[in-house]
N, C-alpha and C. Protein backbone atom coordinates (compact mmCIF):
# COMPACT_ATOMS: atom_id res chain seq x y z
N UNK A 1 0.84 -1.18 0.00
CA UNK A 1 0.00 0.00 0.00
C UNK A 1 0.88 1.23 0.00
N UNK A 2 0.43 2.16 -1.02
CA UNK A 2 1.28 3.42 -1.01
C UNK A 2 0.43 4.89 -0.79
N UNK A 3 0.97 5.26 0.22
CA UNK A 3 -0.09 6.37 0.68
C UNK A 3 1.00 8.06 -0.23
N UNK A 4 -0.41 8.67 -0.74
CA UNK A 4 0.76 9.73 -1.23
C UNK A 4 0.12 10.95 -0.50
N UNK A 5 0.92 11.53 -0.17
CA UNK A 5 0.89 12.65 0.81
C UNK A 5 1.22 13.99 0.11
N UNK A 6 0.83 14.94 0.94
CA UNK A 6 1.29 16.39 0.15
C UNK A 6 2.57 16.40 1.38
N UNK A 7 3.76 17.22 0.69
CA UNK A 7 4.83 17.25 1.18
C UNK A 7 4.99 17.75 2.71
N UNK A 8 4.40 19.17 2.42
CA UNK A 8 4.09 20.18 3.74
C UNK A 8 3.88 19.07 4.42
N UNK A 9 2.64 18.18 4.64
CA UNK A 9 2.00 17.96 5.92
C UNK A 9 3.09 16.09 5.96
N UNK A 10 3.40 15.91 5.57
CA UNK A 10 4.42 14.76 6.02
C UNK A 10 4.98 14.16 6.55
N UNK A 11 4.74 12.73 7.20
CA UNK A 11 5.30 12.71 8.43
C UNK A 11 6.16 11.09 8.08
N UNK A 12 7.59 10.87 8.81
CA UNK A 12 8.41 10.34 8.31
C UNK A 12 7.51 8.68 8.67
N UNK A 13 7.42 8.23 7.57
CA UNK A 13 6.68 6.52 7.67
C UNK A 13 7.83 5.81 7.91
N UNK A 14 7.54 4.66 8.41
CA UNK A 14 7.92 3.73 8.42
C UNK A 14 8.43 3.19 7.05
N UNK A 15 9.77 2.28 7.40
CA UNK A 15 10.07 1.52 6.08
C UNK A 15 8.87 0.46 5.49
N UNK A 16 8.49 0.65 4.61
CA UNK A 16 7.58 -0.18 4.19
C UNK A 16 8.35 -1.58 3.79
N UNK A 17 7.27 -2.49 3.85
CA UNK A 17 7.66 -4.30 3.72
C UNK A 17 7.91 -4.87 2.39
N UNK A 18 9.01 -5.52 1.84
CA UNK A 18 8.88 -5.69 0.56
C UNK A 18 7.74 -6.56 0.34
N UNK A 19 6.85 -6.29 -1.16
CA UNK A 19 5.53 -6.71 -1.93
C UNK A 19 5.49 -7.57 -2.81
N UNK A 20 6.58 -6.87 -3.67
CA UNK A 20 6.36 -6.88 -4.91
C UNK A 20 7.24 -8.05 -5.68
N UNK A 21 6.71 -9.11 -5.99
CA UNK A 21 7.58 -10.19 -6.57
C UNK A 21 7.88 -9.77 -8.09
N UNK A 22 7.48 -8.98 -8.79
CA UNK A 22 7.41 -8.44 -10.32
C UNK A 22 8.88 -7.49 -10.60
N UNK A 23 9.30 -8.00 -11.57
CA UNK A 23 10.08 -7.55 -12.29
C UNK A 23 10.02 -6.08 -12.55
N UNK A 24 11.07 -5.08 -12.75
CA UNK A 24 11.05 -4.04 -13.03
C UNK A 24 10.57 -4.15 -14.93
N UNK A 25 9.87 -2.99 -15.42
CA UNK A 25 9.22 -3.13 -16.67
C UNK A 25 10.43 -2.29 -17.49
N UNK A 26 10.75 -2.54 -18.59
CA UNK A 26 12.08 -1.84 -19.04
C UNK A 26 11.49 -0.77 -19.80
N UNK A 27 10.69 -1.02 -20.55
CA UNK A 27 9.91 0.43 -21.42
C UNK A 27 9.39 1.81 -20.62
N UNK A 28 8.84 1.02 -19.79
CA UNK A 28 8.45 2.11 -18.46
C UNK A 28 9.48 3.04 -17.86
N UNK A 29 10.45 2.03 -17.35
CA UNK A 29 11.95 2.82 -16.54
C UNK A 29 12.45 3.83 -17.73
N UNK A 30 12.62 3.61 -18.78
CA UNK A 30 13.42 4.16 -19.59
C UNK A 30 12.80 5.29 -20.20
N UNK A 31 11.01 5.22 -20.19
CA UNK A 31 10.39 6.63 -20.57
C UNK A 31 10.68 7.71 -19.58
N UNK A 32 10.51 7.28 -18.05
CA UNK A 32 10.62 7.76 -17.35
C UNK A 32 12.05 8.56 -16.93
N UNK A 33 13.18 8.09 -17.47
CA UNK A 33 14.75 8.47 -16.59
C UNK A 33 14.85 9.31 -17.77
N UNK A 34 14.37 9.24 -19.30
CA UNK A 34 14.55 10.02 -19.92
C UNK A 34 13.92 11.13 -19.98
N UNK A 35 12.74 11.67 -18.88
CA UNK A 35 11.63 12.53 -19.08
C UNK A 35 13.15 13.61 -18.16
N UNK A 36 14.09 13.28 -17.27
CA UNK A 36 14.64 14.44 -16.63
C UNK A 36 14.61 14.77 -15.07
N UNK A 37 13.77 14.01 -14.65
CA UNK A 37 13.46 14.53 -13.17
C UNK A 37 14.49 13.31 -12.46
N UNK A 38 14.25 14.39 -10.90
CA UNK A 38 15.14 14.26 -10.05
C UNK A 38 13.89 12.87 -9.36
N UNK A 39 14.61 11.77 -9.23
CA UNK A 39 13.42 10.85 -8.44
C UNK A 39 14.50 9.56 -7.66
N UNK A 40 13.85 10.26 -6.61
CA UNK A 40 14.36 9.55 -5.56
C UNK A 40 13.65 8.33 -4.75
N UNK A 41 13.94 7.43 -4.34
CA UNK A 41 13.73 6.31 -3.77
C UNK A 41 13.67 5.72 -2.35
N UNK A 42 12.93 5.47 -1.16
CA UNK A 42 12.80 5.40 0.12
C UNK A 42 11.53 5.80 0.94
N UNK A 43 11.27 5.23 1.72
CA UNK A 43 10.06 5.83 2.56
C UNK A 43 9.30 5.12 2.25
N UNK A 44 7.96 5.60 2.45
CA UNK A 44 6.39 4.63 2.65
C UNK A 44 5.51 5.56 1.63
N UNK A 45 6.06 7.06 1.66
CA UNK A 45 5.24 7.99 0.43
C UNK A 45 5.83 8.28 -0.59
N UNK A 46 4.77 8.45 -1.45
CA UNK A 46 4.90 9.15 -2.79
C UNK A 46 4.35 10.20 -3.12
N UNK A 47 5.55 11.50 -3.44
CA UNK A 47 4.76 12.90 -3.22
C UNK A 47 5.74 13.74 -4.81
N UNK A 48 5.43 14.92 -5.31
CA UNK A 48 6.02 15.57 -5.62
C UNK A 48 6.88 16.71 -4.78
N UNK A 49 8.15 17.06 -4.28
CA UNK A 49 8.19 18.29 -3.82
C UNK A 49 8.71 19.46 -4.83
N UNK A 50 7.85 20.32 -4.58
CA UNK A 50 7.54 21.27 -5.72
C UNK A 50 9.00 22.40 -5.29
N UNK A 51 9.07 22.48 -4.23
CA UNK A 51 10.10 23.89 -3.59
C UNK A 51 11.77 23.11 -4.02
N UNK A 52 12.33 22.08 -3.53
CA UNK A 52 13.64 21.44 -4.00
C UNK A 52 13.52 20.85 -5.29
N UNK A 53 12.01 20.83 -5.58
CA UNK A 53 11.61 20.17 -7.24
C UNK A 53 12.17 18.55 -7.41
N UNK A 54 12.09 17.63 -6.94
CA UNK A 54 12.34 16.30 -7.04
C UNK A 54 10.73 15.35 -6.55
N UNK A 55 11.23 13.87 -7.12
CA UNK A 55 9.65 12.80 -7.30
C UNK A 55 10.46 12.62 -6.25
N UNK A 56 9.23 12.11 -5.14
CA UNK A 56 10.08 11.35 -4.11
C UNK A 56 9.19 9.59 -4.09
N UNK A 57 9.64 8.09 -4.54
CA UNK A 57 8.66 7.33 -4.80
C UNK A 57 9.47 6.23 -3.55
N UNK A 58 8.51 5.60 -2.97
CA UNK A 58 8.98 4.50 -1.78
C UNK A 58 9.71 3.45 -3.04
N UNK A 59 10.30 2.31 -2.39
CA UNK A 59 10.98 1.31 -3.11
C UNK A 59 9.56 0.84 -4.05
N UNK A 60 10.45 0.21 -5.26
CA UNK A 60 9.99 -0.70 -6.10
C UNK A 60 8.95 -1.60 -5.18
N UNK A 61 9.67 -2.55 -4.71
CA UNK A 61 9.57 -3.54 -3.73
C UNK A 61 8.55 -3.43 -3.01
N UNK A 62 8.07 -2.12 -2.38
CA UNK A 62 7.12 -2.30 -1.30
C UNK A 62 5.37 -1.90 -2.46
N UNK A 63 5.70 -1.77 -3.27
CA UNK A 63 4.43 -1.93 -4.16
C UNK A 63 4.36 -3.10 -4.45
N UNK A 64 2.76 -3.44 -4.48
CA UNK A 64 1.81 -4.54 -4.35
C UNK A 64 2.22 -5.27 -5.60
N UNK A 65 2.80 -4.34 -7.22
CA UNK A 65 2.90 -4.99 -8.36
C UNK A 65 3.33 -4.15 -8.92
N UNK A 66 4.23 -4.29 -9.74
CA UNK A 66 4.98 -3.22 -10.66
C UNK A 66 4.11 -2.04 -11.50
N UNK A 67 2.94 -2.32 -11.70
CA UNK A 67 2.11 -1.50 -12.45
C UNK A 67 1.45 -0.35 -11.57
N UNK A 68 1.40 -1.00 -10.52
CA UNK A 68 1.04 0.19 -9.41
C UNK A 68 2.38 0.92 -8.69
N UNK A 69 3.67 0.18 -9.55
CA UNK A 69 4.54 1.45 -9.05
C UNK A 69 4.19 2.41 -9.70
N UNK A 70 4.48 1.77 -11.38
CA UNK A 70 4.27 3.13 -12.23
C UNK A 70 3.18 3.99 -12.63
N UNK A 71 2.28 3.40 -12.20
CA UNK A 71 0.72 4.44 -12.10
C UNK A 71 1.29 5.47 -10.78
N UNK A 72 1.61 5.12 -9.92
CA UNK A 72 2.08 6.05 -8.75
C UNK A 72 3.09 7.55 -9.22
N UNK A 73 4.32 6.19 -10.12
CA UNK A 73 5.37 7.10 -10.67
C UNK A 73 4.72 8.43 -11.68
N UNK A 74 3.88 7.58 -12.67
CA UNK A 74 3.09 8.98 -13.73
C UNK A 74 2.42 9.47 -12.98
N UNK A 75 1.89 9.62 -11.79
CA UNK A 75 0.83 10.52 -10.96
C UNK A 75 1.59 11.36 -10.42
N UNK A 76 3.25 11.15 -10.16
CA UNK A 76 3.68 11.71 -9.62
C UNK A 76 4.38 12.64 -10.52
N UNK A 77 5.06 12.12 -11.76
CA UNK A 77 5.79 12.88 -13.07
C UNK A 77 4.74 14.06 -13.66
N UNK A 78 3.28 13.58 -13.44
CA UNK A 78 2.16 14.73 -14.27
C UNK A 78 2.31 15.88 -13.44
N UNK A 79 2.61 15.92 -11.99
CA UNK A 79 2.68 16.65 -10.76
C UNK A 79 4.00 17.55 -10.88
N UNK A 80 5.11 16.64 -11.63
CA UNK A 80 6.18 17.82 -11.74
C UNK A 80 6.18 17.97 -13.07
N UNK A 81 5.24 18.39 -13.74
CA UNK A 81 5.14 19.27 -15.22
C UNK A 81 4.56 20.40 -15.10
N UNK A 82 4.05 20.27 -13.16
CA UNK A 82 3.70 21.74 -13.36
C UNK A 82 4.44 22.93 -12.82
N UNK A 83 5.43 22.54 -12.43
CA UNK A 83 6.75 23.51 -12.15
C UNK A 83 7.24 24.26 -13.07
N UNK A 84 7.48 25.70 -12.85
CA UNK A 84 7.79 26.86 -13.37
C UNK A 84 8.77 26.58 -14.66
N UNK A 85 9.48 25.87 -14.40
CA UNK A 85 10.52 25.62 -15.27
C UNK A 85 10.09 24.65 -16.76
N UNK A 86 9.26 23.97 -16.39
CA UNK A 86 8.45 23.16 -17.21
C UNK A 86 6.62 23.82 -17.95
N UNK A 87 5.79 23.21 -17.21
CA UNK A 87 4.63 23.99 -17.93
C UNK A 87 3.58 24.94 -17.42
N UNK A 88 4.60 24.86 -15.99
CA UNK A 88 4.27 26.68 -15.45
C UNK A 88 2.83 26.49 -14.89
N UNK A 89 2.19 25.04 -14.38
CA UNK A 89 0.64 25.05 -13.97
C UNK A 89 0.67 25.37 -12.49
N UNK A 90 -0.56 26.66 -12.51
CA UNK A 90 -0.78 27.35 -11.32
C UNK A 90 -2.52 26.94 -10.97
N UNK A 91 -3.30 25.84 -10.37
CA UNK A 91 -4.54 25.98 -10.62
C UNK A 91 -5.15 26.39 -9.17
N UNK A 92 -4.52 27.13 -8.77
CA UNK A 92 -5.03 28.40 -7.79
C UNK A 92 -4.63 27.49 -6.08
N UNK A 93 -3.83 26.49 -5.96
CA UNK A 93 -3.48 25.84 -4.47
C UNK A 93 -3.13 26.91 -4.03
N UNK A 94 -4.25 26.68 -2.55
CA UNK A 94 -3.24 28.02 -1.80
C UNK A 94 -2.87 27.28 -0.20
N UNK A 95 -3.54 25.73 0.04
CA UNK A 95 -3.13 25.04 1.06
C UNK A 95 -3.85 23.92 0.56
N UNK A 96 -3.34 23.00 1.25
CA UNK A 96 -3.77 21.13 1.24
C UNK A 96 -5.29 20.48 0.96
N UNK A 97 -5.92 20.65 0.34
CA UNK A 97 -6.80 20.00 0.23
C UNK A 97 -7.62 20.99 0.00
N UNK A 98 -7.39 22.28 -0.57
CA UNK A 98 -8.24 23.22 -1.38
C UNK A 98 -9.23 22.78 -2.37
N UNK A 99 -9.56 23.80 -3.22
CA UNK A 99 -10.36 23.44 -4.62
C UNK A 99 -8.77 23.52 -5.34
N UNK A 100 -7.99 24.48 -5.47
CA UNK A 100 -6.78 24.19 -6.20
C UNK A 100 -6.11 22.61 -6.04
N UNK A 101 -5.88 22.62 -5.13
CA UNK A 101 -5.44 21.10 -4.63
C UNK A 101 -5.90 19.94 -5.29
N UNK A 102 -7.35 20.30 -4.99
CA UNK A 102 -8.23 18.84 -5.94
C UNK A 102 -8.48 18.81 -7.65
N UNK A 103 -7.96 20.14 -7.78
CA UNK A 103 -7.75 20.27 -9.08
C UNK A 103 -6.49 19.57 -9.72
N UNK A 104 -5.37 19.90 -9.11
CA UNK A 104 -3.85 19.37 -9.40
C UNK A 104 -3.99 17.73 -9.51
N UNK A 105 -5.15 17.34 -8.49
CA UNK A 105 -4.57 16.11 -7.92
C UNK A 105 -5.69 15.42 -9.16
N UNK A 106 -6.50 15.94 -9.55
CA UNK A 106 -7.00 15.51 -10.93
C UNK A 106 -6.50 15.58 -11.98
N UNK A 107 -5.62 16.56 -12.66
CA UNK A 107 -4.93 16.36 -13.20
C UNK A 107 -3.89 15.70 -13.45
N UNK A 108 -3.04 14.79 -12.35
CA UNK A 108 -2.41 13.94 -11.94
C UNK A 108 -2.67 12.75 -11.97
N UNK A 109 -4.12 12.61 -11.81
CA UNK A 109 -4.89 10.97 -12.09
C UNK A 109 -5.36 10.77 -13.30
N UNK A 110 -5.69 11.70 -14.07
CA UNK A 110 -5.81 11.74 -15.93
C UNK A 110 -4.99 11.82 -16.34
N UNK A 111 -3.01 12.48 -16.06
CA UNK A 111 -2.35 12.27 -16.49
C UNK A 111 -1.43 10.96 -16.44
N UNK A 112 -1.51 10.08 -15.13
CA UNK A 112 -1.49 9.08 -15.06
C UNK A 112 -2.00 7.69 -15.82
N UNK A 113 -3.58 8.34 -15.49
CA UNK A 113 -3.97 7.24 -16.78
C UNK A 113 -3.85 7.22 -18.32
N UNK A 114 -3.45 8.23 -18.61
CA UNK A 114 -2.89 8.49 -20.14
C UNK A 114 -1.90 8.01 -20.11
N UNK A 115 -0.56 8.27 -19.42
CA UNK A 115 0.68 7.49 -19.37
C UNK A 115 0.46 6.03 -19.09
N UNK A 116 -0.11 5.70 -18.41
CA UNK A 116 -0.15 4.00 -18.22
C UNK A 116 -1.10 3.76 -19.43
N UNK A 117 -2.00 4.22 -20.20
CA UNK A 117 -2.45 3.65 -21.29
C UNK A 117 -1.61 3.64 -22.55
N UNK A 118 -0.54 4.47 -22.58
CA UNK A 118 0.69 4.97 -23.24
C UNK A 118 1.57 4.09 -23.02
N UNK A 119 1.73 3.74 -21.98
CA UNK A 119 3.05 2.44 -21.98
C UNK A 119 2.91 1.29 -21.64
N UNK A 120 1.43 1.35 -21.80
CA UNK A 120 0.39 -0.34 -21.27
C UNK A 120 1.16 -0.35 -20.24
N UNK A 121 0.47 -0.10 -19.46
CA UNK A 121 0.81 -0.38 -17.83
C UNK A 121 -1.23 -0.66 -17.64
N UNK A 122 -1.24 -1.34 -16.34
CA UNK A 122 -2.84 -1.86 -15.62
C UNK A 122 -2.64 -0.15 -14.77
N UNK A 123 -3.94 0.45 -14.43
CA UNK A 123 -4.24 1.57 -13.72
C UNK A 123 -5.29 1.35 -12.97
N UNK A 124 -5.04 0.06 -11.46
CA UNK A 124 -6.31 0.02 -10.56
C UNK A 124 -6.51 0.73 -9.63
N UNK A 125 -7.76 1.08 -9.54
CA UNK A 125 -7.69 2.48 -8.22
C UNK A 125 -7.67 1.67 -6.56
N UNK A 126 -6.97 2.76 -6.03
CA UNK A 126 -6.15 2.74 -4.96
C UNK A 126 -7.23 3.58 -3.89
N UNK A 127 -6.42 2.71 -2.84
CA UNK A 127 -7.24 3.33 -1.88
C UNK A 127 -7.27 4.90 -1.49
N UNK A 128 -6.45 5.54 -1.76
CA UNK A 128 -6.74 7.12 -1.57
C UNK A 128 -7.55 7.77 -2.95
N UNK A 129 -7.77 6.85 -3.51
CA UNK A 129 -9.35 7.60 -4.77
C UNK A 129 -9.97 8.01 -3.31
N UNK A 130 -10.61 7.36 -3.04
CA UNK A 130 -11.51 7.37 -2.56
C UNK A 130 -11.37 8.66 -1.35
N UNK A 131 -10.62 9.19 -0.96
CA UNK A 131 -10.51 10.41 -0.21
C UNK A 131 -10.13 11.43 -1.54
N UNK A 132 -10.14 11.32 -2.69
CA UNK A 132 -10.09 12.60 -3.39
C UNK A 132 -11.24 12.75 -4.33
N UNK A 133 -12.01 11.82 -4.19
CA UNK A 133 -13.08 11.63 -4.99
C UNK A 133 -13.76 12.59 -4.29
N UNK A 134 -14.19 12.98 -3.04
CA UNK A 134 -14.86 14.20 -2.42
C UNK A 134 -15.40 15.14 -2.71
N UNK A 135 -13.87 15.91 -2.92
CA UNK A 135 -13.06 17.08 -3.74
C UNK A 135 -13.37 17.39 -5.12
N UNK A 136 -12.95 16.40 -5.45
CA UNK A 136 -13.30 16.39 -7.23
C UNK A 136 -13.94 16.75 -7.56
N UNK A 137 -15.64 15.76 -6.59
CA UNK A 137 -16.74 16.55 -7.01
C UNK A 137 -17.41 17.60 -6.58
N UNK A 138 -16.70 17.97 -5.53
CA UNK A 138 -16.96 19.55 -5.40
C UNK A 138 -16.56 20.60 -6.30
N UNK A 139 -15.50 19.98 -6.80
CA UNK A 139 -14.60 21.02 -8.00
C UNK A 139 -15.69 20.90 -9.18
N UNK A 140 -15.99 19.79 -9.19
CA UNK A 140 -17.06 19.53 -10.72
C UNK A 140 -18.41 20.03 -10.47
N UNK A 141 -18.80 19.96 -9.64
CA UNK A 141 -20.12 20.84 -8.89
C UNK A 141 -19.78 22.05 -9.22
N UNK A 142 -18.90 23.01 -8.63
CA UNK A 142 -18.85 24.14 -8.76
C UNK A 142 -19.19 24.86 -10.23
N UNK A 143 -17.90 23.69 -11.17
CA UNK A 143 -17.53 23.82 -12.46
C UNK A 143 -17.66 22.91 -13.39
N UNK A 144 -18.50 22.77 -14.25
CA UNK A 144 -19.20 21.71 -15.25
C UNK A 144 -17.81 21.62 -15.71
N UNK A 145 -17.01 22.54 -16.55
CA UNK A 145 -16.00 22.65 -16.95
C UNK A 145 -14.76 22.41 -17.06
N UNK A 146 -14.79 21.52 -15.58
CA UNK A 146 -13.23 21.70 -14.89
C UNK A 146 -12.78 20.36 -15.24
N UNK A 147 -13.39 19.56 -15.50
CA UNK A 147 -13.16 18.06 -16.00
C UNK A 147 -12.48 18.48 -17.61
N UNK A 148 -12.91 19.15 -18.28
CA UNK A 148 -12.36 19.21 -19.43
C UNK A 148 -10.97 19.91 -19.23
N UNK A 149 -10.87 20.81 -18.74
CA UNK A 149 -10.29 21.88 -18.50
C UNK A 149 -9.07 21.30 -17.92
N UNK A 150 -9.12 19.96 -16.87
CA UNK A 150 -8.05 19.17 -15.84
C UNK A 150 -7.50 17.81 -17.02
N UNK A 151 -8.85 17.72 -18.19
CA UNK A 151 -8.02 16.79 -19.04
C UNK A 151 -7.02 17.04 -19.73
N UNK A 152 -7.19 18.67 -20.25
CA UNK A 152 -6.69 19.58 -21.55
C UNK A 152 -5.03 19.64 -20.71
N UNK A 153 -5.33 19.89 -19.34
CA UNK A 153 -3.69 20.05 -18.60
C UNK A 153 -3.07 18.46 -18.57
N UNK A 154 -3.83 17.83 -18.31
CA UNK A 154 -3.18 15.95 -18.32
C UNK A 154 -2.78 16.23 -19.60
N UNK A 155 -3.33 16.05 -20.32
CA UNK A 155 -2.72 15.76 -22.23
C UNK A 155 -1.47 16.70 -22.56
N UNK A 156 -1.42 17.61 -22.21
CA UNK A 156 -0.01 18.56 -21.73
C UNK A 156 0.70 18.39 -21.73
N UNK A 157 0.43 17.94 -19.79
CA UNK A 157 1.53 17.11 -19.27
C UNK A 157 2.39 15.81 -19.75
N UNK A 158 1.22 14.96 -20.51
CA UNK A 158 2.03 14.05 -20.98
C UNK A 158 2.42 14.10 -22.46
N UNK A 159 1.98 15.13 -23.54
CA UNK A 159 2.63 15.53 -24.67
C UNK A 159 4.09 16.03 -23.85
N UNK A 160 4.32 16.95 -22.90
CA UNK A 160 5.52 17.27 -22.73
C UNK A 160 6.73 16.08 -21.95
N UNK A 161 5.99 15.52 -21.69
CA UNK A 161 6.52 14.35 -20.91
C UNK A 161 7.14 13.26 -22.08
N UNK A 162 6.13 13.06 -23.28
CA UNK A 162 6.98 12.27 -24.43
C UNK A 162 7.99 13.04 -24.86
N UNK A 163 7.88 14.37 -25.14
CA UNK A 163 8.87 15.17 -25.81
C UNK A 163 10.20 14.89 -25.50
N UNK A 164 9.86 15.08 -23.92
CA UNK A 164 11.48 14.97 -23.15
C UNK A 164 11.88 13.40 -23.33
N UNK A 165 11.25 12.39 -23.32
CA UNK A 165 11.63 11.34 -23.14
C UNK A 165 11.72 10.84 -25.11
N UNK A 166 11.60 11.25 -25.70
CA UNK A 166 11.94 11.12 -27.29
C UNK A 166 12.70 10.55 -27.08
């Protein structure tokens, strides 16, 4: 089980237990090391930090199956495309679990599932859907719109994400 956390509120987990009897996927690793980012390895979470700008992803190992590393990993890569340096996405976060917040974090799960449909990877939902599913639809309540609007930034993210990894 991989819990992903926002950085701010973080608290140091426990080493998680190795899981995962599955092989590392070679098409996957190699889209990924070529996209550029800083991604580091350890812990029990998986977060973007946006301020030192690096993926931070727990071991291989302590995921349930290799496909749910890398659904984790693209949830986490769509998350750093939106850094200044890259595609500059601001969708109004101004603390943890905002309407900005649940916006990002949708865009992160459509950009995910585009990348895992992109490098055939399986994309089963995880137990923290279900605490952002809330949100979402408050964001979609508010805004008929915002579903299109959070896809148009996923497709972005991962047009810029092939670019780099060409």
């Amino acid at each position: 089980r991989v819990v992903l956390v926002d950085p701010v509120r973080r608290e140091a987990p426990p080493e998680p237990a190795a899981l995962n009897p599955d092989q590392r996927i070679r098409r996957a690793d190699a889209f990924f090391s070529r996209c550029g980012a800083d991604i580091r390895h350890g812990g029990g979470c998986a977060y973007y930090a946006p301020g030192p700008d690096y993926v931070q992803m727990p071991p291989f190992e302590s995921f349930v199956d290799a496909d749910g590393y890398y659904a984790t990993l693209a949830h986490e890569m769509t998350h750093w495309t939106r850094h200044a340096s890259r595609l500059d996405r601001d969708l109004g976060r101004q603390r943890h679990g905002d309407a900005g917040y649940a916006r990002e974090e949708l865009v992160a799960e459509l950009g995910a599932a585009f990348l895992c449909a992109d490098l055939g990877l399986a994309l089963e939902p995880r137990e923290d859907h279900a605490a952002y599913i809330a949100a979402w639809l408050k964001v979609l309540r508010d805004d008929r719109r915002s579903i299109v609007s959070a896809a148009a930034h996923a497709q972005r993210a991962v047009t810029w994400l092939h670019e780099q990894s060409g």
